[in-house]
PDB file of N, CA and C in Angstrom:
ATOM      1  N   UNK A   1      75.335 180.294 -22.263  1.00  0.00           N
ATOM      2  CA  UNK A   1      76.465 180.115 -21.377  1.00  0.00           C
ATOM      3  C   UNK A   1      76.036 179.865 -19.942  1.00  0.00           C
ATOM      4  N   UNK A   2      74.434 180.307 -19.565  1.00  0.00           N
ATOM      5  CA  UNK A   2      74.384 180.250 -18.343  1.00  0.00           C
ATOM      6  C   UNK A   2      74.326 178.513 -18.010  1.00  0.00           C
ATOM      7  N   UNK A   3      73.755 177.608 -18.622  1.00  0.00           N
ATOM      8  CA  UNK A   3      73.499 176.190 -18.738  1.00  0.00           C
ATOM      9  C   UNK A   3      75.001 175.419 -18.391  1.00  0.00           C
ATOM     10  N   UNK A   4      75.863 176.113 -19.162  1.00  0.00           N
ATOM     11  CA  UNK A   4      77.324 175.190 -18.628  1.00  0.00           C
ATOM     12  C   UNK A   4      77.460 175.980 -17.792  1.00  0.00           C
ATOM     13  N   UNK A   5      77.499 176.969 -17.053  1.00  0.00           N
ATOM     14  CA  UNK A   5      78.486 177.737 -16.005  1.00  0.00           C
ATOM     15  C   UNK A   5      77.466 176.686 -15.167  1.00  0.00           C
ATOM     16  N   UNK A   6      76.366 176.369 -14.592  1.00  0.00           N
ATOM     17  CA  UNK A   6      75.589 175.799 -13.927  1.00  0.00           C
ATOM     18  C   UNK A   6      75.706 174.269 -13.996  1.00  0.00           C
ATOM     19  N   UNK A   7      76.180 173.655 -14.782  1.00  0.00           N
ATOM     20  CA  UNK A   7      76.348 172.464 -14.959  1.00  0.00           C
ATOM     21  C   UNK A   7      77.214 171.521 -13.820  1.00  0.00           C
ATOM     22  N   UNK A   8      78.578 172.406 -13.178  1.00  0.00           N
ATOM     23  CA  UNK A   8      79.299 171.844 -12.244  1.00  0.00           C
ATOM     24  C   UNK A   8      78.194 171.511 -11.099  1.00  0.00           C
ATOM     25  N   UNK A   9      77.323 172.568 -11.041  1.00  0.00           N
ATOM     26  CA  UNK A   9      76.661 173.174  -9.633  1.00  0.00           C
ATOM     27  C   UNK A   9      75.314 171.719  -9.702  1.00  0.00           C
ATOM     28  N   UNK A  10      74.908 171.239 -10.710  1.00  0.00           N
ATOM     29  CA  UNK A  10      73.968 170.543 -10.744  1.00  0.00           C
ATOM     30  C   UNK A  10      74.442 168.980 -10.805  1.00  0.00           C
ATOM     31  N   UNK A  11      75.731 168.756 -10.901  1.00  0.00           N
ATOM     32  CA  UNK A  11      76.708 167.449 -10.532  1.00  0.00           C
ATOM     33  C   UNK A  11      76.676 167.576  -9.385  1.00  0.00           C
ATOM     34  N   UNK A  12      77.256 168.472  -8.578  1.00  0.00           N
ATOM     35  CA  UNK A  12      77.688 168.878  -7.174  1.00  0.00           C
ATOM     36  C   UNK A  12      76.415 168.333  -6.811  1.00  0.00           C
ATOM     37  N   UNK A  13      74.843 168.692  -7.008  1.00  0.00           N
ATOM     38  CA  UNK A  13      73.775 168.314  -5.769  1.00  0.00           C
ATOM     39  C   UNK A  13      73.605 167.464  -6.201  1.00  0.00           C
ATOM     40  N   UNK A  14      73.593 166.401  -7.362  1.00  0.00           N
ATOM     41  CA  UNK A  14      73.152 165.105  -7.319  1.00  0.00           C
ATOM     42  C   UNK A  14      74.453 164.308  -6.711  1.00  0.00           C
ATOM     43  N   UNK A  15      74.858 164.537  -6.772  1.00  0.00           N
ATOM     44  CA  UNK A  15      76.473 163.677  -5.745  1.00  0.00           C
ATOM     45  C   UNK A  15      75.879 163.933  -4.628  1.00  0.00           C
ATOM     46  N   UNK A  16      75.587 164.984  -4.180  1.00  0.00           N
ATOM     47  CA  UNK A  16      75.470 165.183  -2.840  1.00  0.00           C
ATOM     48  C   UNK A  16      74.048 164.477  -2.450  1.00  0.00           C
ATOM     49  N   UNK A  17      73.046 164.272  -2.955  1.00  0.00           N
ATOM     50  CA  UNK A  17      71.788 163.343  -2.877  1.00  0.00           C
ATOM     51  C   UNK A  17      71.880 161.812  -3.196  1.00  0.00           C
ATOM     52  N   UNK A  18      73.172 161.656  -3.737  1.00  0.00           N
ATOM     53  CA  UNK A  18      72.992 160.332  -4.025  1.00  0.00           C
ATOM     54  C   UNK A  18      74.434 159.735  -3.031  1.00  0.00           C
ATOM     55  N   UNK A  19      74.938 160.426  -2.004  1.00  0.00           N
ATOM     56  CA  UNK A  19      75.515 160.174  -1.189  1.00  0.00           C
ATOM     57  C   UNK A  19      75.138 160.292   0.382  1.00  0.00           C
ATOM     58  N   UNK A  20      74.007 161.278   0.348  1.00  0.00           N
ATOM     59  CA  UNK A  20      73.257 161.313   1.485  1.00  0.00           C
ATOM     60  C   UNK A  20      71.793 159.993   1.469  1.00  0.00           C
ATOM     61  N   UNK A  21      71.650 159.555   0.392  1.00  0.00           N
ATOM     62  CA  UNK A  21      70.942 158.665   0.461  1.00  0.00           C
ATOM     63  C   UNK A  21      71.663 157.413   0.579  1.00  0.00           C
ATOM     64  N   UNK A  22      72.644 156.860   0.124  1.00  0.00           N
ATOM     65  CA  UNK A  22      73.363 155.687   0.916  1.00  0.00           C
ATOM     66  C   UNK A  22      73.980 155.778   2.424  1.00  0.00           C
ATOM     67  N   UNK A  23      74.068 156.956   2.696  1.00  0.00           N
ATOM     68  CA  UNK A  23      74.417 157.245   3.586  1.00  0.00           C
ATOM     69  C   UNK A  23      72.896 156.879   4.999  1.00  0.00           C
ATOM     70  N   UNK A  24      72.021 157.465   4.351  1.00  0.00           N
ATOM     71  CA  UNK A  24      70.652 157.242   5.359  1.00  0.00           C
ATOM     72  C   UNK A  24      70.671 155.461   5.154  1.00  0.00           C
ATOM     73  N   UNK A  25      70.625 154.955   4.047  1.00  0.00           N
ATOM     74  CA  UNK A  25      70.758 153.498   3.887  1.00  0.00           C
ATOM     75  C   UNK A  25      71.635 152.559   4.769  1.00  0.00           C
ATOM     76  N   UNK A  26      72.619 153.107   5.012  1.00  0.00           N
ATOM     77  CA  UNK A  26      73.990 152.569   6.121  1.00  0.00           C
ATOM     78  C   UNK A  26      72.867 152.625   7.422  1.00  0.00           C
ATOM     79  N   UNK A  27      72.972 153.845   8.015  1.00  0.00           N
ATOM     80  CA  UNK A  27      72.325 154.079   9.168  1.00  0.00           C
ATOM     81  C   UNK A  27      71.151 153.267   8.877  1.00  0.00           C
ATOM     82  N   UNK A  28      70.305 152.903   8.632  1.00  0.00           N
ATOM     83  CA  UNK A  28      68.829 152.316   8.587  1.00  0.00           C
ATOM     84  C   UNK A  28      69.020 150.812   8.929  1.00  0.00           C
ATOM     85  N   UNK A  29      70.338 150.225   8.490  1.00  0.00           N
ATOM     86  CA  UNK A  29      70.749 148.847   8.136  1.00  0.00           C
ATOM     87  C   UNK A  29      70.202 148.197   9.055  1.00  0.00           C
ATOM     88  N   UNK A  30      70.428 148.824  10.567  1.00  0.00           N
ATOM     89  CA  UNK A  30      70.154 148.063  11.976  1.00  0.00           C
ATOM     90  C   UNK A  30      68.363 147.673  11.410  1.00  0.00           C
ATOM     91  N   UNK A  31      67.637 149.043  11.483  1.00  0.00           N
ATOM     92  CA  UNK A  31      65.682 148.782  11.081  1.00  0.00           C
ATOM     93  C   UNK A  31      65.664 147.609  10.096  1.00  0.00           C
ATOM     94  N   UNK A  32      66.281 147.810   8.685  1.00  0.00           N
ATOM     95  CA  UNK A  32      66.106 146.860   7.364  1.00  0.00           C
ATOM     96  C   UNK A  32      66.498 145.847   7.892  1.00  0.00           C
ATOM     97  N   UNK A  33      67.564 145.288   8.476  1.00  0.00           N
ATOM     98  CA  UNK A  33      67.519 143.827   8.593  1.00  0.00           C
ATOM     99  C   UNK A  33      66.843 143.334   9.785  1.00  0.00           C
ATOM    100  N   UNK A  34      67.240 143.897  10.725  1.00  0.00           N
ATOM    101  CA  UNK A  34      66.547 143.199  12.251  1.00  0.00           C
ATOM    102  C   UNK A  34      67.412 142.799  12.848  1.00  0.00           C
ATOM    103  N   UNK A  35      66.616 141.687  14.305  1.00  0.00           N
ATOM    104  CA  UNK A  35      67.569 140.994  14.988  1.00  0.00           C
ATOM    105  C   UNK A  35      67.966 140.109  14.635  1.00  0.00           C
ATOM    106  N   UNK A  36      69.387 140.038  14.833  1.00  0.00           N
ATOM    107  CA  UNK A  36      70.259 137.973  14.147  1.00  0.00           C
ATOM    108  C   UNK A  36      70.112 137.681  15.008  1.00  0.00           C
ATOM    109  N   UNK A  37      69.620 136.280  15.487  1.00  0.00           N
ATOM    110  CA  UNK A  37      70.694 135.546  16.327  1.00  0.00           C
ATOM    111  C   UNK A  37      70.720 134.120  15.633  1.00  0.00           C
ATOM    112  N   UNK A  38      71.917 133.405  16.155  1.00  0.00           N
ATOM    113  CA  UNK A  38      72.604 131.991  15.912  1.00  0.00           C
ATOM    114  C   UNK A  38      72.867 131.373  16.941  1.00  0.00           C
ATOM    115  N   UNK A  39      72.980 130.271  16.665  1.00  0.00           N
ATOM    116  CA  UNK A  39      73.564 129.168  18.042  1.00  0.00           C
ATOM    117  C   UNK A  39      74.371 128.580  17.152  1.00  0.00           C
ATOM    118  N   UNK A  40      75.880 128.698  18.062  1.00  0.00           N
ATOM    119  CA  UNK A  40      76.854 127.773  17.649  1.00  0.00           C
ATOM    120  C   UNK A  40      77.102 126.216  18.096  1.00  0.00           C
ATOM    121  N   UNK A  41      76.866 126.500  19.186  1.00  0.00           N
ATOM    122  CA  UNK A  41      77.060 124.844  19.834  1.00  0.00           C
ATOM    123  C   UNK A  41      75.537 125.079  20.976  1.00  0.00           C
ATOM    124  N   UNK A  42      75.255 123.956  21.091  1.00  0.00           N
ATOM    125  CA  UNK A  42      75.294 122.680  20.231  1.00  0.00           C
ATOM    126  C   UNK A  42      74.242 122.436  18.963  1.00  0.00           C
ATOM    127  N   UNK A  43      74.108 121.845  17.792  1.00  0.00           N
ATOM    128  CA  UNK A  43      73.903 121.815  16.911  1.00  0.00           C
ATOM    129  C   UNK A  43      72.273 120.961  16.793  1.00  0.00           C
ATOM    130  N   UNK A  44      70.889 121.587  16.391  1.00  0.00           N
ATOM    131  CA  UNK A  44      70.060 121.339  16.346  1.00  0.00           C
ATOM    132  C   UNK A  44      69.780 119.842  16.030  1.00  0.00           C
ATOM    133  N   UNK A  45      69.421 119.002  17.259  1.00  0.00           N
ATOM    134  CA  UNK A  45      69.581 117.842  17.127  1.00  0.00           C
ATOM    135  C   UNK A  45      69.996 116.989  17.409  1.00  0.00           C
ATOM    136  N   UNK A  46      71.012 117.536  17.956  1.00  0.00           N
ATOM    137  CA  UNK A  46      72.488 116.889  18.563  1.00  0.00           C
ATOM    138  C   UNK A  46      72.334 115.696  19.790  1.00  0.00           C
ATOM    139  N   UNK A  47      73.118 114.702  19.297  1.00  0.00           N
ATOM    140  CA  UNK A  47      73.131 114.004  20.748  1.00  0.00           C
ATOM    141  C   UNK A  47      73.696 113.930  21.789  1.00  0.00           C
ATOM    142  N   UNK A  48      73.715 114.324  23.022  1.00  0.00           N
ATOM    143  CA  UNK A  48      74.826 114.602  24.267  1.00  0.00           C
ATOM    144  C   UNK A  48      74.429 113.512  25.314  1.00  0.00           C
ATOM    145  N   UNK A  49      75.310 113.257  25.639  1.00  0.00           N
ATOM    146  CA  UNK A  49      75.497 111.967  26.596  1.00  0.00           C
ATOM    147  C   UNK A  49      75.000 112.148  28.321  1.00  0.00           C
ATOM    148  N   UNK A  50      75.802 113.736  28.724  1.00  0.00           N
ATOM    149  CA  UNK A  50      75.614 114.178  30.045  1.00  0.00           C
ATOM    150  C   UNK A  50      74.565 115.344  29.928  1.00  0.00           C
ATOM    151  N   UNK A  51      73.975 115.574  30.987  1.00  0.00           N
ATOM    152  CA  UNK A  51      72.757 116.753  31.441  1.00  0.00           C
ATOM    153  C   UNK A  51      73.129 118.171  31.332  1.00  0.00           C
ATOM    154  N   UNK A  52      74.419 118.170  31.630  1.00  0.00           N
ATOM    155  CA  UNK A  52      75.046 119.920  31.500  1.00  0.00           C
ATOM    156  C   UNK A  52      75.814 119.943  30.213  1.00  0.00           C
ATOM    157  N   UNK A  53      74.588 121.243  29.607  1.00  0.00           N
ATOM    158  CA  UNK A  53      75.555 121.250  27.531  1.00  0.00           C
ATOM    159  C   UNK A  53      75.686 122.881  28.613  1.00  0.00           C
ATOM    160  N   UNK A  54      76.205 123.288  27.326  1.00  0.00           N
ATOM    161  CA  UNK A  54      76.613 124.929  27.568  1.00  0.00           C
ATOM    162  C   UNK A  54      76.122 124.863  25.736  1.00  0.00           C
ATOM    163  N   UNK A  55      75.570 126.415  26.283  1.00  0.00           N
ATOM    164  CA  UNK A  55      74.941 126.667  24.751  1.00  0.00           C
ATOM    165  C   UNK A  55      75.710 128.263  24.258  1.00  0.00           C
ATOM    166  N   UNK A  56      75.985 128.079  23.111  1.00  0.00           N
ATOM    167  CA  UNK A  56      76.555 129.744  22.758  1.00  0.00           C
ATOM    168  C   UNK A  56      76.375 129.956  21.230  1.00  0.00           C
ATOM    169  N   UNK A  57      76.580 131.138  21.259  1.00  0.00           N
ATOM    170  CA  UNK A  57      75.743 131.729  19.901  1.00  0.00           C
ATOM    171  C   UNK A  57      76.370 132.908  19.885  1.00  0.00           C
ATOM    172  N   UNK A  58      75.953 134.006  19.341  1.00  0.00           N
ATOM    173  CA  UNK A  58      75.651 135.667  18.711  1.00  0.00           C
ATOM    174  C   UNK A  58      74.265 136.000  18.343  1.00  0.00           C
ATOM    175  N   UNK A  59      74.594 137.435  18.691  1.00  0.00           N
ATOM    176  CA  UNK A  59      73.519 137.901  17.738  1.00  0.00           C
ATOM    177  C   UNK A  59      73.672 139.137  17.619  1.00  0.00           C
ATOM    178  N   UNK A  60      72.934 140.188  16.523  1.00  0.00           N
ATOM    179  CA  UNK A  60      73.473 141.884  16.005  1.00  0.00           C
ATOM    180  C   UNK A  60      72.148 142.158  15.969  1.00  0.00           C
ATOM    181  N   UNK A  61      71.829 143.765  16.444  1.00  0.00           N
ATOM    182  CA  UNK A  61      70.886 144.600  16.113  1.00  0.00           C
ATOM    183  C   UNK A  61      69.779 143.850  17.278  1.00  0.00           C
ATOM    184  N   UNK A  62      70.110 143.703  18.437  1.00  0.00           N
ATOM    185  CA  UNK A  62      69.504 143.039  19.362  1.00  0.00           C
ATOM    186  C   UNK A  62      69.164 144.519  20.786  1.00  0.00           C
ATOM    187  N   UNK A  63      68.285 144.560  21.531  1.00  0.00           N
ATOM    188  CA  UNK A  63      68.083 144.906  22.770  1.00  0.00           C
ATOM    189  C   UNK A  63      67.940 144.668  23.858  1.00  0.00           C
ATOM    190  N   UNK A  64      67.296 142.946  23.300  1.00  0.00           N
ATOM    191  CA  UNK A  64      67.096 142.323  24.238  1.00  0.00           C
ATOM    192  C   UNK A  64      66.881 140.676  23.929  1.00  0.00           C
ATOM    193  N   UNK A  65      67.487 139.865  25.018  1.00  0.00           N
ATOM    194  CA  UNK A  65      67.122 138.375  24.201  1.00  0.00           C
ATOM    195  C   UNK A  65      67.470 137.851  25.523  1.00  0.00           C
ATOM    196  N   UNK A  66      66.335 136.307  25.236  1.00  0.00           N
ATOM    197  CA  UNK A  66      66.196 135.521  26.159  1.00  0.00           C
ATOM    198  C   UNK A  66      66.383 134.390  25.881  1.00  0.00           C
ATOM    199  N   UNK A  67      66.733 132.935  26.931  1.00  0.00           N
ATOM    200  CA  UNK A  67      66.844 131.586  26.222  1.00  0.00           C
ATOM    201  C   UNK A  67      65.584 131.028  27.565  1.00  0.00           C
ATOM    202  N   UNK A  68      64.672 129.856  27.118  1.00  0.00           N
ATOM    203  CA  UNK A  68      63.572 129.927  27.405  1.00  0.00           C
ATOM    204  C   UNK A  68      62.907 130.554  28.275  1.00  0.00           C
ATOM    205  N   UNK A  69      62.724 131.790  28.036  1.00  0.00           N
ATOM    206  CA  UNK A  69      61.614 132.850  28.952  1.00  0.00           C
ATOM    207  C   UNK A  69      62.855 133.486  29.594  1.00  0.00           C
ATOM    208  N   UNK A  70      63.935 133.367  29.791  1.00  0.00           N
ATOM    209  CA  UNK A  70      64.768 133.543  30.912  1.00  0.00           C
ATOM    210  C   UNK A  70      65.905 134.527  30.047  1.00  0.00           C
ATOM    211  N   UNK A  71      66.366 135.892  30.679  1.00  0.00           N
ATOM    212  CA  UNK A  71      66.692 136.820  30.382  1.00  0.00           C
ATOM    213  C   UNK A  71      67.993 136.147  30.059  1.00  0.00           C
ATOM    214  N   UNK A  72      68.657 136.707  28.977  1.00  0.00           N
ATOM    215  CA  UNK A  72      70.692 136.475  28.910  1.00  0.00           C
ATOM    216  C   UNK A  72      70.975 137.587  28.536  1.00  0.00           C
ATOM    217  N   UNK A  73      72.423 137.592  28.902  1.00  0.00           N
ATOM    218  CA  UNK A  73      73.440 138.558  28.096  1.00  0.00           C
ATOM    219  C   UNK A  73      74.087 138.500  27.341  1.00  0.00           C
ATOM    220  N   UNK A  74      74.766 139.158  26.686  1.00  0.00           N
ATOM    221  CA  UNK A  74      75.754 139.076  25.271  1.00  0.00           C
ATOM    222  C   UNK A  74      76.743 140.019  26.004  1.00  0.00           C
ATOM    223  N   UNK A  75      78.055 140.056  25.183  1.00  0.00           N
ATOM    224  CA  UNK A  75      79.188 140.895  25.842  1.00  0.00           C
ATOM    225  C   UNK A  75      79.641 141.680  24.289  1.00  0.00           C
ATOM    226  N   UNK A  76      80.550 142.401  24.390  1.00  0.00           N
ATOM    227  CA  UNK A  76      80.316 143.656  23.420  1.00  0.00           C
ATOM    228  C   UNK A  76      79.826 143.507  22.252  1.00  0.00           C
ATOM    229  N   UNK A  77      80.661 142.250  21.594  1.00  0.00           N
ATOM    230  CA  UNK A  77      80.259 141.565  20.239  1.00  0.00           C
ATOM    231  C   UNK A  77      79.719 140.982  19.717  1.00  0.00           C
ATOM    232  N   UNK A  78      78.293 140.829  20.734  1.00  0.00           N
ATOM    233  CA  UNK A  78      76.971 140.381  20.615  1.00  0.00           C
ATOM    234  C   UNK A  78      77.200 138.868  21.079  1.00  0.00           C
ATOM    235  N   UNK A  79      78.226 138.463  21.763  1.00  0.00           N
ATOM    236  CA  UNK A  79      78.140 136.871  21.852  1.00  0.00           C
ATOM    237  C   UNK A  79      77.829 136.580  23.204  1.00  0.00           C
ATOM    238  N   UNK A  80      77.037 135.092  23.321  1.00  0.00           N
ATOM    239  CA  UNK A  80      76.781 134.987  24.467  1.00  0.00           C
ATOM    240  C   UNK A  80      76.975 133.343  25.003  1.00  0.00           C
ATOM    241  N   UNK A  81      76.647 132.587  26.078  1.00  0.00           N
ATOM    242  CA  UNK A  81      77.381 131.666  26.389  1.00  0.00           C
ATOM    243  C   UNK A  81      76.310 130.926  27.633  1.00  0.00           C
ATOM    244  N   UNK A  82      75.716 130.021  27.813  1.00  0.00           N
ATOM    245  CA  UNK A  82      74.874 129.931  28.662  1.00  0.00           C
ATOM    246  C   UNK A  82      74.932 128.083  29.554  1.00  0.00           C
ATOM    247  N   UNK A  83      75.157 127.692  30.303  1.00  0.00           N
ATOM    248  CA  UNK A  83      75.308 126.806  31.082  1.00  0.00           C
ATOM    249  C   UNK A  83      73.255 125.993  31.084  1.00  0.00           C
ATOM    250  N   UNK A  84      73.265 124.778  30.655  1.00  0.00           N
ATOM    251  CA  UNK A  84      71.689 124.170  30.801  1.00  0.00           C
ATOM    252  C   UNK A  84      71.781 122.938  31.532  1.00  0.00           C
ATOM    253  N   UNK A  85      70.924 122.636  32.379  1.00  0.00           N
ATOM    254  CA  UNK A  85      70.729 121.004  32.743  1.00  0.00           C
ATOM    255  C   UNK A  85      69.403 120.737  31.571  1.00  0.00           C
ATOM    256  N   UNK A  86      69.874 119.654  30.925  1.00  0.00           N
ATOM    257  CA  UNK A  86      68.914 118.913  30.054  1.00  0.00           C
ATOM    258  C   UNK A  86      68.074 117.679  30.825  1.00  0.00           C
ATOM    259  N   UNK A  87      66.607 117.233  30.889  1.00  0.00           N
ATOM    260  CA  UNK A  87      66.423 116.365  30.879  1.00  0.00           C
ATOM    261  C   UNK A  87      66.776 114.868  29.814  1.00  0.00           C
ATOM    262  N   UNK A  88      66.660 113.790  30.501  1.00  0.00           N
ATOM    263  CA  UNK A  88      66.619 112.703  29.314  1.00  0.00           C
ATOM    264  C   UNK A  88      65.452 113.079  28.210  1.00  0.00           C
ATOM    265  N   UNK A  89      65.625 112.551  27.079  1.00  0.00           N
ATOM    266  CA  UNK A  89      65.178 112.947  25.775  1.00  0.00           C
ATOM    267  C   UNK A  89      65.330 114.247  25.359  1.00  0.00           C
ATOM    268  N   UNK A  90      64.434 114.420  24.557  1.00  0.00           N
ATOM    269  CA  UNK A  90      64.497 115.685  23.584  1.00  0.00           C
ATOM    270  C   UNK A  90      63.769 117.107  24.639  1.00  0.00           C
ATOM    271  N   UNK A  91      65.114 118.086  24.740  1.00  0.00           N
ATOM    272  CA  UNK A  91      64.801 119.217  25.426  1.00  0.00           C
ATOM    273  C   UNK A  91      64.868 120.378  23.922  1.00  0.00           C
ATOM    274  N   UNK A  92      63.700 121.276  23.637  1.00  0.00           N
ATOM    275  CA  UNK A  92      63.759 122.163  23.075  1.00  0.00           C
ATOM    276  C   UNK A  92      64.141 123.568  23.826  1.00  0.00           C
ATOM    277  N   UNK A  93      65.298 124.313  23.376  1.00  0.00           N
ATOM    278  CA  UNK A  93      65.496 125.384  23.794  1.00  0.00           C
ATOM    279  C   UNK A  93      65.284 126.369  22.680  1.00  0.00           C
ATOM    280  N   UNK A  94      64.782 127.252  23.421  1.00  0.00           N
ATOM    281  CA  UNK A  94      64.213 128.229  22.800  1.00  0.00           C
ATOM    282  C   UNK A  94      64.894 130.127  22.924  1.00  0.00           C
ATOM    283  N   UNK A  95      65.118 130.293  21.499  1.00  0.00           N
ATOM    284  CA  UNK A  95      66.123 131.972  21.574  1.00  0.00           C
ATOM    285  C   UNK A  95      65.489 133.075  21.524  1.00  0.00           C
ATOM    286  N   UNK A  96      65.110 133.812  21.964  1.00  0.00           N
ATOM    287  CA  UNK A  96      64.195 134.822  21.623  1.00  0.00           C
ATOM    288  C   UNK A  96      64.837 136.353  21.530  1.00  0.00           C
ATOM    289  N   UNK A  97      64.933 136.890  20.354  1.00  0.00           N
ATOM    290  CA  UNK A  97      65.481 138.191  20.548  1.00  0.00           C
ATOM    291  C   UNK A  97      64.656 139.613  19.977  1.00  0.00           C
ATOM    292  N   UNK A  98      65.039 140.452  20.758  1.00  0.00           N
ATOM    293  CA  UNK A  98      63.941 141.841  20.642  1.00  0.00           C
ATOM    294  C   UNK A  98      65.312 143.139  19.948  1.00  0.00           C
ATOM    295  N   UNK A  99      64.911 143.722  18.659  1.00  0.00           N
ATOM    296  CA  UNK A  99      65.654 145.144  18.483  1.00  0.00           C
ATOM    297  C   UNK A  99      64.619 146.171  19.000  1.00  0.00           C
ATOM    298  N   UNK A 100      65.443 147.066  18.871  1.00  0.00           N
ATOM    299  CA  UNK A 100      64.510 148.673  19.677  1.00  0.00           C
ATOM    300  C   UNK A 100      64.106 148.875  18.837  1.00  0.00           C
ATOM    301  N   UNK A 101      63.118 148.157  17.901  1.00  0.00           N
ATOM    302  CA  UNK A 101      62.206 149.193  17.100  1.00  0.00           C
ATOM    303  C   UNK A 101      61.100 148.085  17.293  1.00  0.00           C
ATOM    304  N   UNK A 102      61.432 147.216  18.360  1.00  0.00           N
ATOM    305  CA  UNK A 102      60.063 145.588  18.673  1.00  0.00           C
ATOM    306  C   UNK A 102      60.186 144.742  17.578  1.00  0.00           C
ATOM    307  N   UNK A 103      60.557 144.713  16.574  1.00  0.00           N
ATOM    308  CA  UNK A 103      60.616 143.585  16.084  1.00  0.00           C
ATOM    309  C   UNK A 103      61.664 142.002  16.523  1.00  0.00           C
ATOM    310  N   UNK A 104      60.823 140.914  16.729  1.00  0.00           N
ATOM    311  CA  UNK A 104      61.280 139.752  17.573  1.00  0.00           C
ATOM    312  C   UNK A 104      62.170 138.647  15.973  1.00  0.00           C
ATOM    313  N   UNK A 105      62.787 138.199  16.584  1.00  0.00           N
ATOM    314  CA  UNK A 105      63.387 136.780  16.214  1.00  0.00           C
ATOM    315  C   UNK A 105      63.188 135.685  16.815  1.00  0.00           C
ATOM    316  N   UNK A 106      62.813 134.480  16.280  1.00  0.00           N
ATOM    317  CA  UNK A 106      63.111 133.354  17.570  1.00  0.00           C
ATOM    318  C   UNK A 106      63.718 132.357  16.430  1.00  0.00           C
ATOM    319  N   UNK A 107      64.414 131.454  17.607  1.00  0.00           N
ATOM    320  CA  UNK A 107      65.357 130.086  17.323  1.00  0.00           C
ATOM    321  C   UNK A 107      65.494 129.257  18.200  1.00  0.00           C
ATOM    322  N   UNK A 108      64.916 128.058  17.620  1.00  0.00           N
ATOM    323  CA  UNK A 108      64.650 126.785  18.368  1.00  0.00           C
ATOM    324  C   UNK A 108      65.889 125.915  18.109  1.00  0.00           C
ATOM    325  N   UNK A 109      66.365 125.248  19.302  1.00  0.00           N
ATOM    326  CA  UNK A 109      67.213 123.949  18.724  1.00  0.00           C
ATOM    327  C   UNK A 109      66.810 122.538  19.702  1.00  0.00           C
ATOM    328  N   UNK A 110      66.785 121.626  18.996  1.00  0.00           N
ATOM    329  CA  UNK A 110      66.369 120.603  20.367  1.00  0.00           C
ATOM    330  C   UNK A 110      67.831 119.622  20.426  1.00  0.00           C
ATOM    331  N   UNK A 111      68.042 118.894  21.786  1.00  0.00           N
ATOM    332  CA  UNK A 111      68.954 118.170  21.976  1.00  0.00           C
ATOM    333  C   UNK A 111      68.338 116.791  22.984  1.00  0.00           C
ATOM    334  N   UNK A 112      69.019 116.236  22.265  1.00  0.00           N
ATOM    335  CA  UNK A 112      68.550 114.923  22.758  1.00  0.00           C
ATOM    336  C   UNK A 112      69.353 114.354  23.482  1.00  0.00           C
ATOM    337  N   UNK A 113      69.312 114.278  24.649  1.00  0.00           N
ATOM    338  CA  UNK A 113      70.118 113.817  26.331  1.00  0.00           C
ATOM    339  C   UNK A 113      69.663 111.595  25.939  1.00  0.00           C
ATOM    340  N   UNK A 114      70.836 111.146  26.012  1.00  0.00           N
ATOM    341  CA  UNK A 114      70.529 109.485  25.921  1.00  0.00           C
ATOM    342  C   UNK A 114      70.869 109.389  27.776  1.00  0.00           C
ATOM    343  N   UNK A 115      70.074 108.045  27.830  1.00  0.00           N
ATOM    344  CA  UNK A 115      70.191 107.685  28.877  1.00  0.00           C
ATOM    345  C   UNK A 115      70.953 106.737  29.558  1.00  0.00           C
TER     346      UNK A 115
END
């Protein structure tokens, strides 16, 4: 009898271990995946006619990110929005993002300014 009176009690801690372990899994999500980032406009490749594009994107699980060498910001929801003078031809811009545990991302897009 002692085996079933104990039986609730040994459901009870594996529920409770196998809910504290998805639970550490949630929290970790930011470490396991890393930094995102994306660029929405303008589109890798793209051809633009005038020198001033505006570039914008997102990104999650970020600390820090730059567009070539040069510090930006994001606003609550990780999105951000950035004003460029392009030379004629192909200008590569470059995304660089840092999470607090150092691991980097980068994302290149080039745009091609006609003359």
């Amino acid at each position: 009898m002692t085996v079933s009176h104990n039986r609730p009690r040994y459901i009870l801690l594996i529920s409770f271990f196998i809910l504290l372990t998805f639970y550490a899994l949630f929290q970790a999500r930011a470490y396991i995946l890393g930094p995102t980032i994306w660029v929405d406009t303008p589109q890798d490749g793209q051809t633009v006619s005038e020198p001033l594009v505006i570039m914008s994107g997102g990104s999650k699980n970020i600390a820090w990110i730059s567009l070539n060498d040069r510090q930006i910001f994001t606003d609550e929801e990780g999105r951000w929005s950035e004003k460029l003078i392009v030379s004629p031809g192909v200008s590569i811009m470059t995304l660089k993002a840092r999470d607090r545990f150092g691991r980097e991302r980068e994302k290149s897009v080039r745009i091609v300014l006609l003359n």
